[in-house]
N, C-alpha and C. Protein backbone atom coordinates (compact mmCIF):
# COMPACT_ATOMS: atom_id res chain seq x y z
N UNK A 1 124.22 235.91 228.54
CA UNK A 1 123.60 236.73 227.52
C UNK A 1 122.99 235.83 226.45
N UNK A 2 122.17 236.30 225.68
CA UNK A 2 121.47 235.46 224.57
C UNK A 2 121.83 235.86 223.25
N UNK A 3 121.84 234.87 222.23
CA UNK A 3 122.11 235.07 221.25
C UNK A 3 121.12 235.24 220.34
N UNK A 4 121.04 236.21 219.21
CA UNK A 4 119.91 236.53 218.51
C UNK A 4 120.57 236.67 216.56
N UNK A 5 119.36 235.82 216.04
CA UNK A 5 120.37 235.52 214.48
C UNK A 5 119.50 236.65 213.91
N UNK A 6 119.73 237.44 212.89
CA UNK A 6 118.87 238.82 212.09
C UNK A 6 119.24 238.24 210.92
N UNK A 7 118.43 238.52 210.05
CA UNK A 7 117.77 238.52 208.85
C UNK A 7 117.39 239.60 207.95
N UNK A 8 118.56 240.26 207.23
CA UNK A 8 118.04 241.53 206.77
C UNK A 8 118.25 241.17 205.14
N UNK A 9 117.54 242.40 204.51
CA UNK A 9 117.71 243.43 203.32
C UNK A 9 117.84 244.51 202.60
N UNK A 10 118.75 244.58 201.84
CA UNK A 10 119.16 246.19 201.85
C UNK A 10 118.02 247.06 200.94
N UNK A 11 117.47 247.67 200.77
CA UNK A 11 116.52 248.46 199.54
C UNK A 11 117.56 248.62 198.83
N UNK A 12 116.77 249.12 197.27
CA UNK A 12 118.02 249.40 196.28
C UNK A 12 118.93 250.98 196.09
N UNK A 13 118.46 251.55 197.28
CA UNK A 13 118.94 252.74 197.24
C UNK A 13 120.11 252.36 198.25
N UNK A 14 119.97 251.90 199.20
CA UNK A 14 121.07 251.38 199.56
C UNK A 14 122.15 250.40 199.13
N UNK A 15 121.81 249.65 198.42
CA UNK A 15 122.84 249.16 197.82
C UNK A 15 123.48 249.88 196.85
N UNK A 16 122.77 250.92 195.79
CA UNK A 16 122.90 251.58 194.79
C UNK A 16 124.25 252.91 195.89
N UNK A 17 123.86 252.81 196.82
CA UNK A 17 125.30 253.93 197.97
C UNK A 17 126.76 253.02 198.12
N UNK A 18 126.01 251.79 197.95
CA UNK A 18 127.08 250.91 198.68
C UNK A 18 128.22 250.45 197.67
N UNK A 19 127.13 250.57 196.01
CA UNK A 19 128.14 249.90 195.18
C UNK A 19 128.90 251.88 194.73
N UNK A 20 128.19 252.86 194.93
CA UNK A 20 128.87 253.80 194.68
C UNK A 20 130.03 254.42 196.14
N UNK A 21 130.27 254.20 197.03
CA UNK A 21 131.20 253.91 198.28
C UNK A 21 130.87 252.51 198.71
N UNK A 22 131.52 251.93 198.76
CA UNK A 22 131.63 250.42 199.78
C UNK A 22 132.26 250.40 200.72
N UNK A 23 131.53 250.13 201.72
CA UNK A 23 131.77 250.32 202.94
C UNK A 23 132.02 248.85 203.81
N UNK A 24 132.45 248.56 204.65
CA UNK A 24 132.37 247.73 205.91
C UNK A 24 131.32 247.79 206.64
N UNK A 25 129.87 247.70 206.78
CA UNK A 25 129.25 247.39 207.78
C UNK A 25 129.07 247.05 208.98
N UNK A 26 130.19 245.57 209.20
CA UNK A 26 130.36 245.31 210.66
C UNK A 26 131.19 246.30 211.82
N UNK A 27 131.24 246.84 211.07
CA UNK A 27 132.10 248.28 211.88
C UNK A 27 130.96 248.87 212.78
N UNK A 28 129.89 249.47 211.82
CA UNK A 28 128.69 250.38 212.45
C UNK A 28 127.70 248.96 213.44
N UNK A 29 127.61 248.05 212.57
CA UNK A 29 127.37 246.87 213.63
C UNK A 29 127.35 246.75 214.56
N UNK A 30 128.77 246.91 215.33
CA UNK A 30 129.92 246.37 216.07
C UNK A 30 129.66 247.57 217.02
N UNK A 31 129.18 248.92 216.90
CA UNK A 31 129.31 249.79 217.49
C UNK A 31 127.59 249.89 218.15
N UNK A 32 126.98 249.61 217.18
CA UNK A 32 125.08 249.82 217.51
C UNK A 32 125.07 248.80 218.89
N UNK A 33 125.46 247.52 218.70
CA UNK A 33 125.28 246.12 219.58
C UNK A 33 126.27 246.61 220.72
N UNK A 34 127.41 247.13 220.63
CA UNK A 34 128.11 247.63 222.14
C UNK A 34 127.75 248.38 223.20
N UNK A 35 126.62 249.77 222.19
CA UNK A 35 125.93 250.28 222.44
C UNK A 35 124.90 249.87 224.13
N UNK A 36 124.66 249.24 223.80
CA UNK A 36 123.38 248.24 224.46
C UNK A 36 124.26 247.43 225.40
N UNK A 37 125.45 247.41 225.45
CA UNK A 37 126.70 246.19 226.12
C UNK A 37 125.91 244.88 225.84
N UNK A 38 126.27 244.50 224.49
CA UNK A 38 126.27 243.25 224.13
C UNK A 38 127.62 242.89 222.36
N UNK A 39 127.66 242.24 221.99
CA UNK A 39 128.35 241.90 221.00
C UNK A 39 128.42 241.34 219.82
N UNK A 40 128.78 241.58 218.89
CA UNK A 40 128.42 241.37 217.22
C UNK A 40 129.28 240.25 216.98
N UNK A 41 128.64 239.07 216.77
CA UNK A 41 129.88 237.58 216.73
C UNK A 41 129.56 237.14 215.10
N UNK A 42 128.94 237.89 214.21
CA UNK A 42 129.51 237.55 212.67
C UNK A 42 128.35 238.27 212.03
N UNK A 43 128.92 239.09 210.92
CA UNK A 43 127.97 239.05 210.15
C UNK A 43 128.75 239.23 208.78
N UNK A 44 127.34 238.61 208.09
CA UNK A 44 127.90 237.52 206.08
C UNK A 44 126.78 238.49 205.24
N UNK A 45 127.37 238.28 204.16
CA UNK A 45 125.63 238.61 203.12
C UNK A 45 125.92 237.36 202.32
N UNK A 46 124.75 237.17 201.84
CA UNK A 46 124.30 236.06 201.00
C UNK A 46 123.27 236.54 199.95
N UNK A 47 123.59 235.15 199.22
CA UNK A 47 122.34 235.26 198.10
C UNK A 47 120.99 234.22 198.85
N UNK A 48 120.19 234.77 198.20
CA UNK A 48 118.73 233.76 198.13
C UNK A 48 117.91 234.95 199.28
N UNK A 49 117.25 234.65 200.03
CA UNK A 49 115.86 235.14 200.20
C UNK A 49 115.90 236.73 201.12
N UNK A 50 117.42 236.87 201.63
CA UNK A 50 117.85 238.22 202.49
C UNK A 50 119.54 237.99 201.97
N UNK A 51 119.95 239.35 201.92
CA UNK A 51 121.03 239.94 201.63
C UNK A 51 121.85 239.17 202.70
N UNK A 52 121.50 239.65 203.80
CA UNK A 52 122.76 239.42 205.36
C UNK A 52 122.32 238.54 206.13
N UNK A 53 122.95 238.30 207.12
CA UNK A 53 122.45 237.70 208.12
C UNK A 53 123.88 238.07 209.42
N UNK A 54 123.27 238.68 210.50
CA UNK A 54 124.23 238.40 211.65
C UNK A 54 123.72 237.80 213.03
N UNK A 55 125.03 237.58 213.78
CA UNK A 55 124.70 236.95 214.96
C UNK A 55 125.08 238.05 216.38
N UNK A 56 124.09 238.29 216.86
CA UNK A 56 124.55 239.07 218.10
C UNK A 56 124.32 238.71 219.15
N UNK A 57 125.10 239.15 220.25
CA UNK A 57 124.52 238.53 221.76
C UNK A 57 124.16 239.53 222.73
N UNK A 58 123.23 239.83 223.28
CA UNK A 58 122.93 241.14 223.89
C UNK A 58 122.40 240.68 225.08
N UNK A 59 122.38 241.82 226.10
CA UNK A 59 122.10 241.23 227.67
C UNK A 59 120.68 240.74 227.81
N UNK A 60 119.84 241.12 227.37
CA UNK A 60 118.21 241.30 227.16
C UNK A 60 117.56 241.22 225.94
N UNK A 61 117.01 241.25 225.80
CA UNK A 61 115.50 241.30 224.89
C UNK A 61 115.46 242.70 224.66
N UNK A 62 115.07 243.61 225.35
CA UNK A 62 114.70 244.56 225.36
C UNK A 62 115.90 245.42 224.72
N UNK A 63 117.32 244.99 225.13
CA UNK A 63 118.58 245.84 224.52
C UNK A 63 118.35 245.11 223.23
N UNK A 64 118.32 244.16 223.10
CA UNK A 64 118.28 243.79 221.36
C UNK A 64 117.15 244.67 220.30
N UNK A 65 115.79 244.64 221.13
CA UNK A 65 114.91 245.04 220.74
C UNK A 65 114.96 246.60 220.10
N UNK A 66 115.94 247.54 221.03
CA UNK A 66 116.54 248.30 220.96
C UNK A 66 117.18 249.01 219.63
N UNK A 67 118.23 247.98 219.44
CA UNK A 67 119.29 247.88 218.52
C UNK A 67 118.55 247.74 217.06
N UNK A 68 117.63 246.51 217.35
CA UNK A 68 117.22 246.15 216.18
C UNK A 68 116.03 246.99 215.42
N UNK A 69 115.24 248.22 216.12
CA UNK A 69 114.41 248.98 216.46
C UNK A 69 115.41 250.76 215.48
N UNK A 70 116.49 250.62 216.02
CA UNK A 70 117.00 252.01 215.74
C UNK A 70 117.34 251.97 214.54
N UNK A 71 118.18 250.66 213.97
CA UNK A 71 118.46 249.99 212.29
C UNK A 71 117.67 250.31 211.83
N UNK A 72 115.63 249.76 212.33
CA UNK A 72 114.85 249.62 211.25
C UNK A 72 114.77 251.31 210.60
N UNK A 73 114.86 251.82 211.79
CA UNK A 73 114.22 252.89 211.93
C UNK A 73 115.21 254.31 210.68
N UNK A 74 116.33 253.50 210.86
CA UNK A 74 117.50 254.06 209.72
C UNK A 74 117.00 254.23 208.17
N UNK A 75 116.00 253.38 207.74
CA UNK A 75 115.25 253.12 206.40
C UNK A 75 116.84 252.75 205.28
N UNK A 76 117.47 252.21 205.38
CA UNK A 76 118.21 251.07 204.92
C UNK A 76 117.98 250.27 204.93
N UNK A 77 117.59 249.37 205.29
CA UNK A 77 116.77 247.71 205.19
C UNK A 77 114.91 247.98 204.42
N UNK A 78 115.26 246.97 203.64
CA UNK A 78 113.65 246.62 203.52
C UNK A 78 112.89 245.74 204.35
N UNK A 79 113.78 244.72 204.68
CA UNK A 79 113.38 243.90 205.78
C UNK A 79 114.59 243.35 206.60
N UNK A 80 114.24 242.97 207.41
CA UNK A 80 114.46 243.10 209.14
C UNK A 80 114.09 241.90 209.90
N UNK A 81 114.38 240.94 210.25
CA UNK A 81 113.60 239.90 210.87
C UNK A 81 114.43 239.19 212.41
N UNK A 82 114.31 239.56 213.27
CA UNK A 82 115.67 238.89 214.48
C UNK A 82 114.59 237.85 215.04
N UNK A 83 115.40 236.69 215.36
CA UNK A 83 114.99 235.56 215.87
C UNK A 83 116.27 235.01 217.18
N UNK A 84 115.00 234.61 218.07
CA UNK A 84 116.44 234.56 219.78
C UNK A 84 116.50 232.90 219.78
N UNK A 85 117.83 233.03 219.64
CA UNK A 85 118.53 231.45 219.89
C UNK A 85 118.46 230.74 221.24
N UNK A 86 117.97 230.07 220.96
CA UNK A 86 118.35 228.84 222.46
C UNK A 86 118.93 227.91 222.39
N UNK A 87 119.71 227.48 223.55
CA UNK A 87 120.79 226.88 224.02
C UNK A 87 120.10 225.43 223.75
N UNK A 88 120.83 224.39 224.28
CA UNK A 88 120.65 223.09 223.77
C UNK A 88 120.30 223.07 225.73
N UNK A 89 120.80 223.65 226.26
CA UNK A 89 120.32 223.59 227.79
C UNK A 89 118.89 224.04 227.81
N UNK A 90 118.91 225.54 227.04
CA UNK A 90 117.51 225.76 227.51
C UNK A 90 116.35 225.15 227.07
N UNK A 91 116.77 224.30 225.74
CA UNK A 91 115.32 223.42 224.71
C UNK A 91 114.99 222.49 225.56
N UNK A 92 116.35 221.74 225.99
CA UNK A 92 115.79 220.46 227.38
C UNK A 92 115.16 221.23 228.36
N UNK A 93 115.29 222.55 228.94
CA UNK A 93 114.48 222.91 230.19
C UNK A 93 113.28 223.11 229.38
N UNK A 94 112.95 223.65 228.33
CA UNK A 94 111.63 224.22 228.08
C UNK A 94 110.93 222.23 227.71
N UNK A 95 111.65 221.68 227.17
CA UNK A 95 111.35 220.23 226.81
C UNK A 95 110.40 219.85 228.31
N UNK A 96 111.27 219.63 229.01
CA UNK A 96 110.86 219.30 230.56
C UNK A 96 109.65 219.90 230.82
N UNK A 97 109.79 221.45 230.94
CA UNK A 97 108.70 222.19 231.56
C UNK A 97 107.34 222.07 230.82
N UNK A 98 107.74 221.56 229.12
CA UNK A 98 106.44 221.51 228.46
C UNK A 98 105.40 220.50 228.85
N UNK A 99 106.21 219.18 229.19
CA UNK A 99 105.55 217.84 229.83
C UNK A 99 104.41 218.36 231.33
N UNK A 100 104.91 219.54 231.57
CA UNK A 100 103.88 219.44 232.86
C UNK A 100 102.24 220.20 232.36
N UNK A 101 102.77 220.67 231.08
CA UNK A 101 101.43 221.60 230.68
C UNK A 101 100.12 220.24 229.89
N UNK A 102 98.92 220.15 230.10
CA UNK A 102 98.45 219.85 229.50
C UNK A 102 97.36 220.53 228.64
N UNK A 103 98.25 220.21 227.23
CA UNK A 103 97.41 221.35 226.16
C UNK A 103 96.28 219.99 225.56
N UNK A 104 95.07 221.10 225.67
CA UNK A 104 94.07 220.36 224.72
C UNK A 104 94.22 221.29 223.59
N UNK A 105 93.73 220.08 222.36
CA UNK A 105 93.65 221.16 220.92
C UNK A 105 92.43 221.73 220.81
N UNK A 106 92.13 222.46 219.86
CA UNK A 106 90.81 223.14 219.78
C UNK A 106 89.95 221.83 219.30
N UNK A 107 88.81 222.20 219.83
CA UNK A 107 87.41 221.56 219.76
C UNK A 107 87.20 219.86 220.43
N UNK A 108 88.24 219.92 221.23
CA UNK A 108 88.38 218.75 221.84
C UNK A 108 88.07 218.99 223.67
N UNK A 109 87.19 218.69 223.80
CA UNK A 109 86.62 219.04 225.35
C UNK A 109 87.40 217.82 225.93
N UNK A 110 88.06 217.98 227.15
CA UNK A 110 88.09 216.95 227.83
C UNK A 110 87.30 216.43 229.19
């Protein structure tokens, strides 16, 4: 399965719910990502440029896509951003496979 890091933010109406009930999040998390049969392996909030950040691992692309698709769609987040992790195996395969491509840059005829 692959791992995928998200990047969110809450709007202030949501936080403005959260500081009036506070809730656990990774709960509903934990349940959206199972959903899809994949799994919720941390999620933090922070300060600086997004509230949260979690890590999930889901079978596909498409189940993540999913997950991360039904959240937006919740209008709790202002922003939303998932990015798919690769393995230190797969950077050397894509490393490898890149050597066989030969890219010209623009405006350079060969």
């Amino acid at each position: 399965m692959t791992l995928y890091l998200t990047r969110f933010s809450y709007t202030p109406a949501t936080w403005a719910k959260l500081i009036k009930n506070p809730e656990d999040r990774r709960t509903a998390a934990e349940e959206y990502i199972k959903g899809v049969g994949g799994k919720l392996h941390g999620f933090w909030y922070a300060f600086g440029d997004h509230d949260g950040y979690t890590l999930w691992e889901a079978p596909d692309n498409v189940s993540m896509a999913a997950t991360a698709l039904a959240i937006g769609a919740g209008g709790a987040l202002s922003t939303m951003q998932t990015t798919v992790l690769l393995t230190v195996e797969e950077t050397l395969a894509a490393l490898k496979k890149a050597s066989s491509i030969k890219y010209q840059p623009p405006g350079e005829k060969g």
